[in-house]
N, C-alpha and C. Protein backbone atom coordinates (compact mmCIF):
# COMPACT_ATOMS: atom_id res chain seq x y z
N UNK A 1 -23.02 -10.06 22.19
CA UNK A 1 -22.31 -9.16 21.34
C UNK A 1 -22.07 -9.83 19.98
N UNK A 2 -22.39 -8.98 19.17
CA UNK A 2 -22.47 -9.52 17.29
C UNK A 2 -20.55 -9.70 16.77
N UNK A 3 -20.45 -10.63 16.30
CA UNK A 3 -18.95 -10.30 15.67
C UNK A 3 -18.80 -8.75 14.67
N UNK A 4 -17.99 -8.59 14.54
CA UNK A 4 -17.91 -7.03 13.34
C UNK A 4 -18.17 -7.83 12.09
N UNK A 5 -18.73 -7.39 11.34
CA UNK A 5 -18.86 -7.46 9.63
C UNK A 5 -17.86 -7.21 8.94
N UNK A 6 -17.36 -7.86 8.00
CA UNK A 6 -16.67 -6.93 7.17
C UNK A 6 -16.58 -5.75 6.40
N UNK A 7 -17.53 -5.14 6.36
CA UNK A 7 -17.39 -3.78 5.68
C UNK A 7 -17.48 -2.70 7.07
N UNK A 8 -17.75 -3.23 8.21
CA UNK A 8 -17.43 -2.38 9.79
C UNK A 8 -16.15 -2.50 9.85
N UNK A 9 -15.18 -3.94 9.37
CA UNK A 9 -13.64 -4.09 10.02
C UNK A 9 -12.59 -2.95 8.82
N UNK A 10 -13.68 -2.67 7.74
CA UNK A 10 -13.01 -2.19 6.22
C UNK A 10 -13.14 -0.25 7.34
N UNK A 11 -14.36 -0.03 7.20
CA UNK A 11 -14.59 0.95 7.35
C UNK A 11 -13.91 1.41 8.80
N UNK A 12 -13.76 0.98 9.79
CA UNK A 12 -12.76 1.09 10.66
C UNK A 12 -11.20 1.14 10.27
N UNK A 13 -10.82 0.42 9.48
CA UNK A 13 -9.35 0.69 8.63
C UNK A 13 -8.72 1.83 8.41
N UNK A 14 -10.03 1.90 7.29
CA UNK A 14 -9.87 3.58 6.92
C UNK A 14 -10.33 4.84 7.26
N UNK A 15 -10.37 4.64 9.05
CA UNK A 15 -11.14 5.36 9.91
C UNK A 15 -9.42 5.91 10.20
N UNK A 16 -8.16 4.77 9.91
CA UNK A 16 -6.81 4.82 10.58
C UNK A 16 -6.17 5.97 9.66
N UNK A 17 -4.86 6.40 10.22
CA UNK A 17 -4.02 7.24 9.15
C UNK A 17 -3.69 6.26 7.92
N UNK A 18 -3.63 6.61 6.77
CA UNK A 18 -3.39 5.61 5.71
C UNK A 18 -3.30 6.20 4.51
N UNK A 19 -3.42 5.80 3.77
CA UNK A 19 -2.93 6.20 2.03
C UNK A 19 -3.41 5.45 0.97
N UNK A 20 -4.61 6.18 0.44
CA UNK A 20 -5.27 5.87 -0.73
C UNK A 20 -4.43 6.11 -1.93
N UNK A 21 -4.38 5.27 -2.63
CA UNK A 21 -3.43 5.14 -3.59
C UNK A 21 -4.20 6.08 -4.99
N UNK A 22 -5.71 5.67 -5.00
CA UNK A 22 -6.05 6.49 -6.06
C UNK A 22 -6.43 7.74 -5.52
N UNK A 23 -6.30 8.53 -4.36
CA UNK A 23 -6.42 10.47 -4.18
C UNK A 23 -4.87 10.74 -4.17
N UNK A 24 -3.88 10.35 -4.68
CA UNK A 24 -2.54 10.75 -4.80
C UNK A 24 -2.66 11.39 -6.12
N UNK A 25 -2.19 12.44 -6.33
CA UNK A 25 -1.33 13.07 -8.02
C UNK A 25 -0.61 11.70 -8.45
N UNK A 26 -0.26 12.06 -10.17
CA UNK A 26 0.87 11.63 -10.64
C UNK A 26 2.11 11.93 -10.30
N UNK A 27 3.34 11.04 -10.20
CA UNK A 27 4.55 11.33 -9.93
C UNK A 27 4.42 11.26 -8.52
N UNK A 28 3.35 11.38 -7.63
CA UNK A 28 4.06 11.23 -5.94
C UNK A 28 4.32 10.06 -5.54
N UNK A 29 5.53 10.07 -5.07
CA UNK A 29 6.31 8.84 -4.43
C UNK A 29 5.39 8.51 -2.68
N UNK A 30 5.49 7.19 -2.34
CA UNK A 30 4.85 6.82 -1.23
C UNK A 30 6.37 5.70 -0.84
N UNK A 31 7.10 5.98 -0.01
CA UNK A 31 7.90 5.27 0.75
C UNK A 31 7.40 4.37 1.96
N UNK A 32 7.36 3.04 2.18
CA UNK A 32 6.68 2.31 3.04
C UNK A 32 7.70 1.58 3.78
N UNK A 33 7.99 1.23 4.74
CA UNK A 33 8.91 0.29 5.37
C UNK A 33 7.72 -0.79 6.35
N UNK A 34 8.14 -1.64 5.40
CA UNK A 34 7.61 -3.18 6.18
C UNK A 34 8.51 -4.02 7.33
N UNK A 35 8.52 -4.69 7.82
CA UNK A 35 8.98 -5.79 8.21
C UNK A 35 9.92 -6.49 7.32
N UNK A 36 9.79 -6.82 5.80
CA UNK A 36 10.90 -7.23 4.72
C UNK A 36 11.52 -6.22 3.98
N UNK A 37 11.42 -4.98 4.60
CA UNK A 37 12.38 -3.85 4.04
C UNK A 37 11.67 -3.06 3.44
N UNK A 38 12.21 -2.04 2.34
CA UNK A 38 11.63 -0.81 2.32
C UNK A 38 11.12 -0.93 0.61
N UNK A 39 9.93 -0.07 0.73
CA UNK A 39 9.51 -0.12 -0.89
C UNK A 39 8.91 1.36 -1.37
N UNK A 40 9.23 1.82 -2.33
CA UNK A 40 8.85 3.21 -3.07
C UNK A 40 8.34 2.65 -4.16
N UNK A 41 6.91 3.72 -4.11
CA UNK A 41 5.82 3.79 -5.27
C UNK A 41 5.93 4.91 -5.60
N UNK A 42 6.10 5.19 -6.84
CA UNK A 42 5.81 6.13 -7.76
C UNK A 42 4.48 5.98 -8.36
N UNK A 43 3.88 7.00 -8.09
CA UNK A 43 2.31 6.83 -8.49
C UNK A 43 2.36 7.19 -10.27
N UNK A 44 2.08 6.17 -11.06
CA UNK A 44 1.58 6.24 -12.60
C UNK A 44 0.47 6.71 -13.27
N UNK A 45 -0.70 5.89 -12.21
CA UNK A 45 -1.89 6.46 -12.59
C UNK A 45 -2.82 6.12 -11.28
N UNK A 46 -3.09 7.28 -10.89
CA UNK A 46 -3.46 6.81 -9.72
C UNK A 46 -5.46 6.12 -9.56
N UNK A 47 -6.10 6.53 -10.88
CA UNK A 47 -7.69 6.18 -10.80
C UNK A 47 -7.12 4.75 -11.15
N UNK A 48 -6.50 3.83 -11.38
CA UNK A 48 -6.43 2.53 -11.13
C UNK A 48 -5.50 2.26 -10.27
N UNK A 49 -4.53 2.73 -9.18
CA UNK A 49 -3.70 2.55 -8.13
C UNK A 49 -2.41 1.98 -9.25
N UNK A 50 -2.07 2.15 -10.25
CA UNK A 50 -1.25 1.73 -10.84
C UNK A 50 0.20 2.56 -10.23
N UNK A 51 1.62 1.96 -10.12
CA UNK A 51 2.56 3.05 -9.36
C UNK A 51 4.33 1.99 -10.08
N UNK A 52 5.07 2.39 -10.14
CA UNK A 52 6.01 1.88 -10.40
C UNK A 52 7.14 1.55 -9.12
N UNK A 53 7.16 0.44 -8.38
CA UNK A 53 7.59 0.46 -6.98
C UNK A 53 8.90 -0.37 -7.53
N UNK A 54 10.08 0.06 -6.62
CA UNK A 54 11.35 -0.03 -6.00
C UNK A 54 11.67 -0.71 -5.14
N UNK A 55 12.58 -1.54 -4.53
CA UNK A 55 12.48 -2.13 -3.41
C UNK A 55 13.74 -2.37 -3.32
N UNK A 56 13.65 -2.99 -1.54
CA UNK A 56 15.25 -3.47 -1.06
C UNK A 56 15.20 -5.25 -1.70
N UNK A 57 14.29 -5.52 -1.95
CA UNK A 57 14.04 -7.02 -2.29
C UNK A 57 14.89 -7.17 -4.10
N UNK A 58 15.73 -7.86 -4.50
CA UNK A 58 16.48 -7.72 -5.37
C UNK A 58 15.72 -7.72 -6.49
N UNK A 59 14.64 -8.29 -6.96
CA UNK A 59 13.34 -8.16 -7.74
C UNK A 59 13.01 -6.65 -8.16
N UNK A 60 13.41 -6.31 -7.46
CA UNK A 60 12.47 -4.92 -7.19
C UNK A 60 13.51 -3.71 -7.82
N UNK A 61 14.93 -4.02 -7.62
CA UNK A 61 15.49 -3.06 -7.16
C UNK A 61 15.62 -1.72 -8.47
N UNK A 62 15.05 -2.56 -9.81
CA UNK A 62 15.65 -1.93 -11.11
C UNK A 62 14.03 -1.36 -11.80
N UNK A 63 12.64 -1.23 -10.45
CA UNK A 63 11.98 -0.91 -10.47
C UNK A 63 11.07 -1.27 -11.61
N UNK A 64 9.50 -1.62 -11.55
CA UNK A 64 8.86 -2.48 -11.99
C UNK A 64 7.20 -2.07 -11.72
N UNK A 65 6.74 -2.49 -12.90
CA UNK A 65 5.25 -1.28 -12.73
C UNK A 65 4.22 -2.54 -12.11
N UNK A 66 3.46 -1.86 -11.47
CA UNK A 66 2.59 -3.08 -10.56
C UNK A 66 1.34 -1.77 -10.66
N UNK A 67 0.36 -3.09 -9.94
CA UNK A 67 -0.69 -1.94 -9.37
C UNK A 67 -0.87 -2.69 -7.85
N UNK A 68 -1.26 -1.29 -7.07
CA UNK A 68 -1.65 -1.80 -5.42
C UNK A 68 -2.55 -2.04 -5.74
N UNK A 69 -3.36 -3.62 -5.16
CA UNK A 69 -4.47 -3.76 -4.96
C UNK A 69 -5.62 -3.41 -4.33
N UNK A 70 -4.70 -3.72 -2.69
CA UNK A 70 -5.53 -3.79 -1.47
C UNK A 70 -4.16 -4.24 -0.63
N UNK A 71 -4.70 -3.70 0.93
CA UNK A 71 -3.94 -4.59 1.77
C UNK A 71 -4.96 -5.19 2.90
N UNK A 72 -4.02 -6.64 3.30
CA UNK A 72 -5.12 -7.08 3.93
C UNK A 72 -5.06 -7.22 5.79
N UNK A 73 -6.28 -7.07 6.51
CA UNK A 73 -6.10 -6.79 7.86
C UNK A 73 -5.55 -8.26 8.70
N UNK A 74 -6.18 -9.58 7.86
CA UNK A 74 -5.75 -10.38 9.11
C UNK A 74 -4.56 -11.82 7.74
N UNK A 75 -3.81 -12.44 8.37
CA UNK A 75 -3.04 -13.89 7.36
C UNK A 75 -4.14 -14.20 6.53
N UNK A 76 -5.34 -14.86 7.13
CA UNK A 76 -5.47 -15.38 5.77
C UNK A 76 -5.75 -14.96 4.74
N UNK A 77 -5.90 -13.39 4.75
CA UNK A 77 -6.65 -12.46 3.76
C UNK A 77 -8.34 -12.11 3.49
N UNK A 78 -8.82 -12.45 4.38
CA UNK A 78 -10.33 -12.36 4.54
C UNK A 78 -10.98 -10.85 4.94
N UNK A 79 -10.46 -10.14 5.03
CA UNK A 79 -10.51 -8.61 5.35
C UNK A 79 -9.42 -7.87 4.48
N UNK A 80 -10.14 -7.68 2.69
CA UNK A 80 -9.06 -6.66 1.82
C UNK A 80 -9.97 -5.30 1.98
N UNK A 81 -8.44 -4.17 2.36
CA UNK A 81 -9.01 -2.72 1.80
C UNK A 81 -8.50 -2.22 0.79
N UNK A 82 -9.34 -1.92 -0.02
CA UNK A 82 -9.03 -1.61 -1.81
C UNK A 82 -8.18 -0.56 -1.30
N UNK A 83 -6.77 -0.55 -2.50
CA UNK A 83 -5.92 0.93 -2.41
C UNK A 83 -5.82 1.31 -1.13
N UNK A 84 -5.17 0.77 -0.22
CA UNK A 84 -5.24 1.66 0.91
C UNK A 84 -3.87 0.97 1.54
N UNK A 85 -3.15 1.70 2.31
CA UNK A 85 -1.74 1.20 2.66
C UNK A 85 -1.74 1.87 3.97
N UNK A 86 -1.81 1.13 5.64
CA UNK A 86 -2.05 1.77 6.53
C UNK A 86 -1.05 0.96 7.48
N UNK A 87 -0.80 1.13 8.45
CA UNK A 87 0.56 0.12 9.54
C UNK A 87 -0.35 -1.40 10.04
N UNK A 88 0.48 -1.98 10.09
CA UNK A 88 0.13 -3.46 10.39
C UNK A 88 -0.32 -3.67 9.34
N UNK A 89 -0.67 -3.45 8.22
CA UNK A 89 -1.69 -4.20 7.20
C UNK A 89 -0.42 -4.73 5.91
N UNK A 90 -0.75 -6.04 5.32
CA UNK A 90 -0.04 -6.29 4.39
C UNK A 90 -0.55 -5.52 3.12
N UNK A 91 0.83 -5.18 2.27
CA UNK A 91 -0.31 -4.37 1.50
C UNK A 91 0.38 -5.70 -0.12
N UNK A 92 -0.65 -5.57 -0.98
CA UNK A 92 -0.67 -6.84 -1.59
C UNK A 92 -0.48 -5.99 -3.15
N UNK A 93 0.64 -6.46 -3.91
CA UNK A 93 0.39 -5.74 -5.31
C UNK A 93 0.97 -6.85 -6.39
N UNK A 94 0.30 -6.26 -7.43
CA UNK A 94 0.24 -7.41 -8.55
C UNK A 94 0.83 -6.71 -9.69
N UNK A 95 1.81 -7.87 -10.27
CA UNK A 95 2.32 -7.16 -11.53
C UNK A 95 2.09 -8.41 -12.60
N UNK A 96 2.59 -7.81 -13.78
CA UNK A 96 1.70 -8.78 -14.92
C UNK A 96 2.51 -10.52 -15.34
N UNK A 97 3.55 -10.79 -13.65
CA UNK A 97 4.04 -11.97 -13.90
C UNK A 97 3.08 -12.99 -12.39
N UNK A 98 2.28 -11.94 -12.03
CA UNK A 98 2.30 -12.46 -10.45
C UNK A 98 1.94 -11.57 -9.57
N UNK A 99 1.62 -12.51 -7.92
CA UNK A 99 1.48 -11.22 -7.30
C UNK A 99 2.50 -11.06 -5.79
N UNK A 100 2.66 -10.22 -5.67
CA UNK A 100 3.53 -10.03 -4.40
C UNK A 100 3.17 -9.76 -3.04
N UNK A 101 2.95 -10.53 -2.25
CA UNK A 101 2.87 -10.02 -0.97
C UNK A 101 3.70 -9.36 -0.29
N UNK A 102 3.45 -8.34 0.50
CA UNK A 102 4.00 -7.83 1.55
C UNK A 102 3.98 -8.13 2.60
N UNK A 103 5.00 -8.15 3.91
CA UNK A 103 5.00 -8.27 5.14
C UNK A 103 4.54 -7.04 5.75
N UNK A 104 3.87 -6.94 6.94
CA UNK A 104 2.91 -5.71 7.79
C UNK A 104 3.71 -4.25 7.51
N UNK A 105 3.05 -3.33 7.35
CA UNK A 105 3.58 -2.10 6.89
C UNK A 105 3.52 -1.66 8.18
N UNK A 106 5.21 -0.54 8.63
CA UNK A 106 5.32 -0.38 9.99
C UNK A 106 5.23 1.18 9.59
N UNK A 107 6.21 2.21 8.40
CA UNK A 107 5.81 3.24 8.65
C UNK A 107 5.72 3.82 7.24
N UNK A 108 5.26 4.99 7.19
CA UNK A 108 5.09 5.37 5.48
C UNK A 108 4.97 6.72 5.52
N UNK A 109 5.66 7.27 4.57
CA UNK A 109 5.74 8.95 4.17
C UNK A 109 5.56 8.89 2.72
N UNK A 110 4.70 10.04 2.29
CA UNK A 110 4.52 10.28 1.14
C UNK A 110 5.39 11.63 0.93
N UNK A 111 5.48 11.65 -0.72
CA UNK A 111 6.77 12.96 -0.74
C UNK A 111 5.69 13.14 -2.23
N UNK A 112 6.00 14.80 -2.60
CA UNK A 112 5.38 15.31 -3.29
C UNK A 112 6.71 16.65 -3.99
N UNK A 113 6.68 17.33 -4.91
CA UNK A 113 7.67 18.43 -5.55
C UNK A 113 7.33 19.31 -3.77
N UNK A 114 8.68 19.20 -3.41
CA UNK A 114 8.71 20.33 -2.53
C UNK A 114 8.04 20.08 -0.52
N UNK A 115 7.37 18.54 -0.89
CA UNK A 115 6.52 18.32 0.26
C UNK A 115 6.72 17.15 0.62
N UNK A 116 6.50 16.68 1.94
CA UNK A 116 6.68 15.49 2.09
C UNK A 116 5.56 15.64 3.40
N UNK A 117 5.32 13.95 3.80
CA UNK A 117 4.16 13.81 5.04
C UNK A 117 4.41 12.49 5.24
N UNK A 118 4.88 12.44 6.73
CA UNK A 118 4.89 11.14 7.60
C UNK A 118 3.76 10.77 7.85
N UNK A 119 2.87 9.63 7.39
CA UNK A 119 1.36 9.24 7.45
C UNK A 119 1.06 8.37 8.57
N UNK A 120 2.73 7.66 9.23
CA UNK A 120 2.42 6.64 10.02
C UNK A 120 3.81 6.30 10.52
């Protein structure tokens, strides 16, 4: 039996429920709760995953424009899925001092004018 490839372990990922950061509108919020607490993206622009995220982390709290990168499937980071935010996966975002890791994403709802959707 062959090990999986990486673009089989990518494409299995996003086989999962999850959340592409660039098929979101402007203005929709994506609420995520990790393992280190809770974080809201406001989507800015979504054809570069750019989003203005919130957090329980005191850094965060007065909200701060980043872009999602990718999150990644295993520690050392050897399996990234571009824009994509799915459970268990760290999701990894960079702002223009640095970059921030996340601890494993456990659940996530996106909210929209009038709509909302539990993704996970």
């Amino acid at each position: 039996m062959h090990p999986k490839t990486i673009p089989q372990i990518v494409a299995e990922l996003r086989a999962q429920p999850g959340i592409d950061i660039t098929r979101l509108a402007k203005g929709t919020k994506v609420i995520v709760e990790t393992t280190q607490g809770v974080f809201e993206f406001s989507v800015t622009n979504p054809r570069h995953g750019l989003v203005r995220v919130f957090g329980t982390d005191a850094r965060l709290r007065a909200g701060i424009s980043g872009q999602v990168l990718e999150s990644f499937y295993d520690i050392e980071g050897r399996v990234a899925v571009p824009n994509w935010i799915t459970k268990s996966l760290r999701i990894q975002i960079t702002f223009k001092n640095g970059v921030y890791p996340c601890t494993p994403a456990l659940s996530a709802r996106v909210e929209g004018a009038g709509w909302h959707y539990e993704v996970f």
